[in-house]
PDB file of N, CA and C in Angstrom:
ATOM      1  N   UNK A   1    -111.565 167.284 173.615  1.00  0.00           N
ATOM      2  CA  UNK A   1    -111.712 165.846 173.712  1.00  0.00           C
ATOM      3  C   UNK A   1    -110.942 165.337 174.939  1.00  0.00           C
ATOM      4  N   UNK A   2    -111.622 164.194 175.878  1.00  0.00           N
ATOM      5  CA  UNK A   2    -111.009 163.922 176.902  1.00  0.00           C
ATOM      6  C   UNK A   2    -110.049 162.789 176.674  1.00  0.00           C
ATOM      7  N   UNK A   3    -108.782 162.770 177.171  1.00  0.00           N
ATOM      8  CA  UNK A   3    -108.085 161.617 176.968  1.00  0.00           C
ATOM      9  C   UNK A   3    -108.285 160.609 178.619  1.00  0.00           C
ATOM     10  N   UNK A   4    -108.787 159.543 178.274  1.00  0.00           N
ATOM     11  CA  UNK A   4    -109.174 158.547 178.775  1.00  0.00           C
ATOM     12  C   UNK A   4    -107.713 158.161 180.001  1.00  0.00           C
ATOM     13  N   UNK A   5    -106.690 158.107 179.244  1.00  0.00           N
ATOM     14  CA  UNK A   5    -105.181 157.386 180.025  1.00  0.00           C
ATOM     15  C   UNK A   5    -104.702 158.625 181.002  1.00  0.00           C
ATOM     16  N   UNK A   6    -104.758 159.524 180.473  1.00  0.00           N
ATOM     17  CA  UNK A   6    -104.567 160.772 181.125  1.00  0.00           C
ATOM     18  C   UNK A   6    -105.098 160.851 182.994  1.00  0.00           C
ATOM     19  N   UNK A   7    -103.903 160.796 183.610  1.00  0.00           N
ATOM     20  CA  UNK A   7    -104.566 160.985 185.237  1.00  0.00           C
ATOM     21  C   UNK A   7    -104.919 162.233 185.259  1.00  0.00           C
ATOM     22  N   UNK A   8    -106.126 162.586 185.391  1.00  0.00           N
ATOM     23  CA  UNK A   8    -106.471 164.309 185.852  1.00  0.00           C
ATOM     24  C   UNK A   8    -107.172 164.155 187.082  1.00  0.00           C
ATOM     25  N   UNK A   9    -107.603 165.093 187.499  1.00  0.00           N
ATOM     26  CA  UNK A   9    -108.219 165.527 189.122  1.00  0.00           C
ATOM     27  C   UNK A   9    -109.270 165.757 188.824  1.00  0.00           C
ATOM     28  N   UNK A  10    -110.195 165.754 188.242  1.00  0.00           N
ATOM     29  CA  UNK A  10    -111.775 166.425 187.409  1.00  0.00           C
ATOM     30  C   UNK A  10    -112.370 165.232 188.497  1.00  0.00           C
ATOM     31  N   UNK A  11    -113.586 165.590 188.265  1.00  0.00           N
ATOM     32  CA  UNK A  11    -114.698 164.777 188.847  1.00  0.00           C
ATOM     33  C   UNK A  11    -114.839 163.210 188.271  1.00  0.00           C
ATOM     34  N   UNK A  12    -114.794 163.820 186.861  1.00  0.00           N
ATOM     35  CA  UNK A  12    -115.044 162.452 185.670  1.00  0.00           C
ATOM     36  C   UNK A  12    -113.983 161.664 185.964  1.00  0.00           C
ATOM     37  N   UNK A  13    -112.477 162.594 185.875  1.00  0.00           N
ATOM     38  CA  UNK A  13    -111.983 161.070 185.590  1.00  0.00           C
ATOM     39  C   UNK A  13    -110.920 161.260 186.900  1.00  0.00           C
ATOM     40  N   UNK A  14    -111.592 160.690 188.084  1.00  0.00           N
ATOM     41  CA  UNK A  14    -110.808 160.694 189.525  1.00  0.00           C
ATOM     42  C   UNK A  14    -109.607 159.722 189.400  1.00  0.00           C
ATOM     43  N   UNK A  15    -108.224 159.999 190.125  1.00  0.00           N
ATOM     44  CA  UNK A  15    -107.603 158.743 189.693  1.00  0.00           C
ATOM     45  C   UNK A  15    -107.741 157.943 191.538  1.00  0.00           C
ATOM     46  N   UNK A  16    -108.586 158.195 192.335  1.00  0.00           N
ATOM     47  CA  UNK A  16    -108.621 157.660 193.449  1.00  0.00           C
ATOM     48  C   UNK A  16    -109.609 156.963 193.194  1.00  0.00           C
ATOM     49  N   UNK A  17    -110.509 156.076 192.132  1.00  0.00           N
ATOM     50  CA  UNK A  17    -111.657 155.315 191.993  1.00  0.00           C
ATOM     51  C   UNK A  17    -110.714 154.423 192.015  1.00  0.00           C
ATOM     52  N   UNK A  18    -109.450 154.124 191.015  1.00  0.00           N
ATOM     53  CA  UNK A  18    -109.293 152.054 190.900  1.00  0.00           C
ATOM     54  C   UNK A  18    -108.329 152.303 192.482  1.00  0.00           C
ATOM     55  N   UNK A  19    -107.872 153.102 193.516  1.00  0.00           N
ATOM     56  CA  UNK A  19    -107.356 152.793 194.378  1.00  0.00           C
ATOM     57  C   UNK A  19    -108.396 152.544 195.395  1.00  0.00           C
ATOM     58  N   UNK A  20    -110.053 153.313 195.706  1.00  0.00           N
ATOM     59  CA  UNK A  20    -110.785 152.992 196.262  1.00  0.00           C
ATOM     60  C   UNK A  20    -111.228 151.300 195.704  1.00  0.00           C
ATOM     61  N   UNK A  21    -111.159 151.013 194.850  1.00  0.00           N
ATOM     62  CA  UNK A  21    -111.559 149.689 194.212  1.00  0.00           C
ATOM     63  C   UNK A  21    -110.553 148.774 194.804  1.00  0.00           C
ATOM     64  N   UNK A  22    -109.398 148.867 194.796  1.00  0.00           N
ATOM     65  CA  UNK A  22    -108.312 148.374 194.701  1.00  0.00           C
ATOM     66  C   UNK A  22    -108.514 147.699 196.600  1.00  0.00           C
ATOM     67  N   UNK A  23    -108.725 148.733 197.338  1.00  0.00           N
ATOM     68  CA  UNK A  23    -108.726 148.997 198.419  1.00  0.00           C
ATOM     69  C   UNK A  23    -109.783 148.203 198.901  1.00  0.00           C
ATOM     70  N   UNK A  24    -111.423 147.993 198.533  1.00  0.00           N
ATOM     71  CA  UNK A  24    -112.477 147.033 198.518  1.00  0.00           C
ATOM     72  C   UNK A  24    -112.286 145.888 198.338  1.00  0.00           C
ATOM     73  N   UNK A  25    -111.064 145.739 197.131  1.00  0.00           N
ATOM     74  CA  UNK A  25    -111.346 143.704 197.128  1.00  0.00           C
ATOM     75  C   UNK A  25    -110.487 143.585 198.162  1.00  0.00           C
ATOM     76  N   UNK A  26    -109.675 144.191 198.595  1.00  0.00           N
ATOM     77  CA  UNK A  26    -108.685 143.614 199.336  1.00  0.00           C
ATOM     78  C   UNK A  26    -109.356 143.665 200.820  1.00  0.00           C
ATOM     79  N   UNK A  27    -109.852 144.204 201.382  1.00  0.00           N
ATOM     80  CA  UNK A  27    -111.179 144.093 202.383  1.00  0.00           C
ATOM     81  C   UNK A  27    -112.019 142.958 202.103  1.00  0.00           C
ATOM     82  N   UNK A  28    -112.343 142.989 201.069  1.00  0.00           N
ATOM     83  CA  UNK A  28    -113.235 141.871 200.353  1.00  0.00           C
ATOM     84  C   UNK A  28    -112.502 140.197 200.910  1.00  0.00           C
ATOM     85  N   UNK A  29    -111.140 140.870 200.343  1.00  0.00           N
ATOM     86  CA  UNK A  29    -110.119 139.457 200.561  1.00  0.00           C
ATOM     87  C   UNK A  29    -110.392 139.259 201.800  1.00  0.00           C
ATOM     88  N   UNK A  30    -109.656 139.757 202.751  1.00  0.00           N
ATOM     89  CA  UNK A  30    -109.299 139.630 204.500  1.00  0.00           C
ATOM     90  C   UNK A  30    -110.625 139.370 204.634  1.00  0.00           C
ATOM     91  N   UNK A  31    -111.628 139.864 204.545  1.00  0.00           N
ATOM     92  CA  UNK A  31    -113.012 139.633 204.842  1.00  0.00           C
ATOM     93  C   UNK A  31    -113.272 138.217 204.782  1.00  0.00           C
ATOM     94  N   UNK A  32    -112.725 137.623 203.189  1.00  0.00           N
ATOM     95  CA  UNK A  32    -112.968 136.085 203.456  1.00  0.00           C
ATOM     96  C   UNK A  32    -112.052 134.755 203.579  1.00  0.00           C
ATOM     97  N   UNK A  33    -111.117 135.532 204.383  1.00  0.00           N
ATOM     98  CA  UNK A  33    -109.775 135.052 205.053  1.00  0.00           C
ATOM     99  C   UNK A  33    -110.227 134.798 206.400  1.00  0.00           C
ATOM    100  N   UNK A  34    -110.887 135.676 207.103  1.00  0.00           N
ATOM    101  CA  UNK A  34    -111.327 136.073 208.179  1.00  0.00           C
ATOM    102  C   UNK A  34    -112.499 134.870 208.495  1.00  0.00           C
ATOM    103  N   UNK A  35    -113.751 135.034 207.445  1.00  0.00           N
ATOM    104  CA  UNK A  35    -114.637 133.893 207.539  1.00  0.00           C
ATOM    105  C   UNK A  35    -114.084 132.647 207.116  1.00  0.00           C
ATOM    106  N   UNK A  36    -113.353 132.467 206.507  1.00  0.00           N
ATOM    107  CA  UNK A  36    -112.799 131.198 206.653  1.00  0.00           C
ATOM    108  C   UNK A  36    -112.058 130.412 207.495  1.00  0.00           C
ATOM    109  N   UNK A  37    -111.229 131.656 208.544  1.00  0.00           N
ATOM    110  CA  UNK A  37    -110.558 131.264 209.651  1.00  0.00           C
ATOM    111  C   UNK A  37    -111.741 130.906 210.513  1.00  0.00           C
ATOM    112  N   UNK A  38    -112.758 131.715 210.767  1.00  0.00           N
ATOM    113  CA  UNK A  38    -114.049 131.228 211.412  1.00  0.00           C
ATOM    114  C   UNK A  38    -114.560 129.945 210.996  1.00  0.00           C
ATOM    115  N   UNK A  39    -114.941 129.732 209.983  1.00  0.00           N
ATOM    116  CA  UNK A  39    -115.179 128.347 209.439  1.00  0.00           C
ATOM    117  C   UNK A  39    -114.306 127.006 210.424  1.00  0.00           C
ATOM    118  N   UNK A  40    -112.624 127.307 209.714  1.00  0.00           N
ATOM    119  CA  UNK A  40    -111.727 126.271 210.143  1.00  0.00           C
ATOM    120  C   UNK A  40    -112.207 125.991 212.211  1.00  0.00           C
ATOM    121  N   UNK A  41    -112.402 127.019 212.526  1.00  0.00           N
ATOM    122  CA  UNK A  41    -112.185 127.217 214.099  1.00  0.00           C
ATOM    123  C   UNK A  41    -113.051 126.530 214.769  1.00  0.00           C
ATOM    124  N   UNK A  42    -114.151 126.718 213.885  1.00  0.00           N
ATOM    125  CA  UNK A  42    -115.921 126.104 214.517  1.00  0.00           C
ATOM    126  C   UNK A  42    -115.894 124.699 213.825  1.00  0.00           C
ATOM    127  N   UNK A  43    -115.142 124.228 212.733  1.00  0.00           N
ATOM    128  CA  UNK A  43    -115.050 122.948 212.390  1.00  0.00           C
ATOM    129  C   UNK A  43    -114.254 122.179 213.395  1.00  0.00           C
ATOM    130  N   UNK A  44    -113.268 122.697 213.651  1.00  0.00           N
ATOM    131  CA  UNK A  44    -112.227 121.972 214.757  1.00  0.00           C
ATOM    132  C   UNK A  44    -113.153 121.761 215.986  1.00  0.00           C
ATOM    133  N   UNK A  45    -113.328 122.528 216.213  1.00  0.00           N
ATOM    134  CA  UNK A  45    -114.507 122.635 217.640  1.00  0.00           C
ATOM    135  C   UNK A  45    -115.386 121.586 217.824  1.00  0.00           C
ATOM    136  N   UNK A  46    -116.591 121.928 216.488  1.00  0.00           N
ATOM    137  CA  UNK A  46    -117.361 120.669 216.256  1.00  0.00           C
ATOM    138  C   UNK A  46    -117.110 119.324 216.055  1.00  0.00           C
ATOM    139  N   UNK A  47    -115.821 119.033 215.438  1.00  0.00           N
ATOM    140  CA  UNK A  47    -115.218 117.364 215.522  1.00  0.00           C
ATOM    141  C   UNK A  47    -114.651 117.282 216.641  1.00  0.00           C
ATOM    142  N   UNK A  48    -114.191 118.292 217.538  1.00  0.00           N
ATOM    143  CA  UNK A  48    -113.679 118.054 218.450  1.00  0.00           C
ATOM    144  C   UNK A  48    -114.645 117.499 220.199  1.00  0.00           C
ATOM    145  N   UNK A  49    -115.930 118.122 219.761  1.00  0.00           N
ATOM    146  CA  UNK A  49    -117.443 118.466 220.547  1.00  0.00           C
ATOM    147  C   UNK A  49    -117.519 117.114 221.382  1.00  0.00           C
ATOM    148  N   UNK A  50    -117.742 116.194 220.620  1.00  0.00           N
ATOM    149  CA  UNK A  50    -118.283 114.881 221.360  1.00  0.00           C
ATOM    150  C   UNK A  50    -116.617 113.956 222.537  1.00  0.00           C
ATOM    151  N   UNK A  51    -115.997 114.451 221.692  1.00  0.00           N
ATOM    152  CA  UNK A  51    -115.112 114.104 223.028  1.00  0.00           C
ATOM    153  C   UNK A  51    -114.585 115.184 224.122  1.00  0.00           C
ATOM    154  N   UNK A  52    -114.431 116.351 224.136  1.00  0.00           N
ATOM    155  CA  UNK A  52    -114.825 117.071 224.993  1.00  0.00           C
ATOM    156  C   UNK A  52    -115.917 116.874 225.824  1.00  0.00           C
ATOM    157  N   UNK A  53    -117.097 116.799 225.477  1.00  0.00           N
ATOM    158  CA  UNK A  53    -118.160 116.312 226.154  1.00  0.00           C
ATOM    159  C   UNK A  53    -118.011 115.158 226.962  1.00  0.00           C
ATOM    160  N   UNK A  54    -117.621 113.875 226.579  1.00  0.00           N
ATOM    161  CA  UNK A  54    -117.215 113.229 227.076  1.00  0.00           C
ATOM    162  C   UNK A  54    -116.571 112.868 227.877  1.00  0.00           C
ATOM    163  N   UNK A  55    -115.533 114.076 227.792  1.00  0.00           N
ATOM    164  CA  UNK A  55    -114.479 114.137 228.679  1.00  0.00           C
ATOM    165  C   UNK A  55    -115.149 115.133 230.071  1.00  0.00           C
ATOM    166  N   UNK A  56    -115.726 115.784 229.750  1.00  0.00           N
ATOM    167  CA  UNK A  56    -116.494 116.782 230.664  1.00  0.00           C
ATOM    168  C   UNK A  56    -117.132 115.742 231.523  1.00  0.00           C
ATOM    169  N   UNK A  57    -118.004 115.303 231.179  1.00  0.00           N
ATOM    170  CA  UNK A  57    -118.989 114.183 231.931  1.00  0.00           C
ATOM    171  C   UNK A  57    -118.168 113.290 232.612  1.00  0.00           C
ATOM    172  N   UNK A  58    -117.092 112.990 232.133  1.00  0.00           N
ATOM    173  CA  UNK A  58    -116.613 111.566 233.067  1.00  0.00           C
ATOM    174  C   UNK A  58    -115.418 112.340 234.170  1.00  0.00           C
ATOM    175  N   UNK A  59    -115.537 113.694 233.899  1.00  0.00           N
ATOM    176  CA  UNK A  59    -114.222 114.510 235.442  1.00  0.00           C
ATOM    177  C   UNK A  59    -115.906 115.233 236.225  1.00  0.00           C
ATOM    178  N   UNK A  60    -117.043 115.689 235.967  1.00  0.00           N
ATOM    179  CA  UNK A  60    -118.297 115.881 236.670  1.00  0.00           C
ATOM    180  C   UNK A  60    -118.425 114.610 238.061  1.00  0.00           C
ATOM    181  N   UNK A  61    -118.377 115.618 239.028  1.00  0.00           N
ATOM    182  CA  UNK A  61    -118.615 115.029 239.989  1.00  0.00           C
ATOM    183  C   UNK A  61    -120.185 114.224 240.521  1.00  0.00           C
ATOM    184  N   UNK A  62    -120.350 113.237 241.186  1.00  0.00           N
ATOM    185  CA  UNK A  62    -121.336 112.254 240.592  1.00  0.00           C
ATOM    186  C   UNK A  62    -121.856 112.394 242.371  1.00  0.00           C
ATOM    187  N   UNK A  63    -123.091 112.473 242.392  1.00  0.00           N
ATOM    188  CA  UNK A  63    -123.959 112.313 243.405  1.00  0.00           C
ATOM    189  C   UNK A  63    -124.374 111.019 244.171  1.00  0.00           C
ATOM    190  N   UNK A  64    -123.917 110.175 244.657  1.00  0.00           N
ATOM    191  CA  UNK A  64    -124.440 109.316 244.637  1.00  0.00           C
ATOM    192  C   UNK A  64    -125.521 108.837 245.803  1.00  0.00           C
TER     193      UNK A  64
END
């Protein structure tokens, strides 16, 4: 009979599955740490857009 709590090395009961798991959310995490820093970056940007622009256009040198 197999004991379940028991760390063994067998195929069945690997004890490197909950550290591979363990190891995924936390990728998982940074992953959406990462897109969220992206988020914040392109939000700043975009509220920031129309006066930049603005500001671009009025230092553009003018043809007259």
């Amino acid at each position: 009979m197999e004991n379940k709590d028991s760390v063994g090395t067998g195929i069945d009961n690997c004890p490197t599955e909950g550290l591979e798991a363990k190891m995924s959310m936390s990728q998982k995490i940074a992953q959406d740490l990462l897109e969220v820093g992206y988020i914040l970056v392109v939000a700043r940007i975009s509220h920031r857009l129309p006066q930049l622009l603005s500001d671009f256009v009025k230092s553009a040198p003018r043809n007259s």
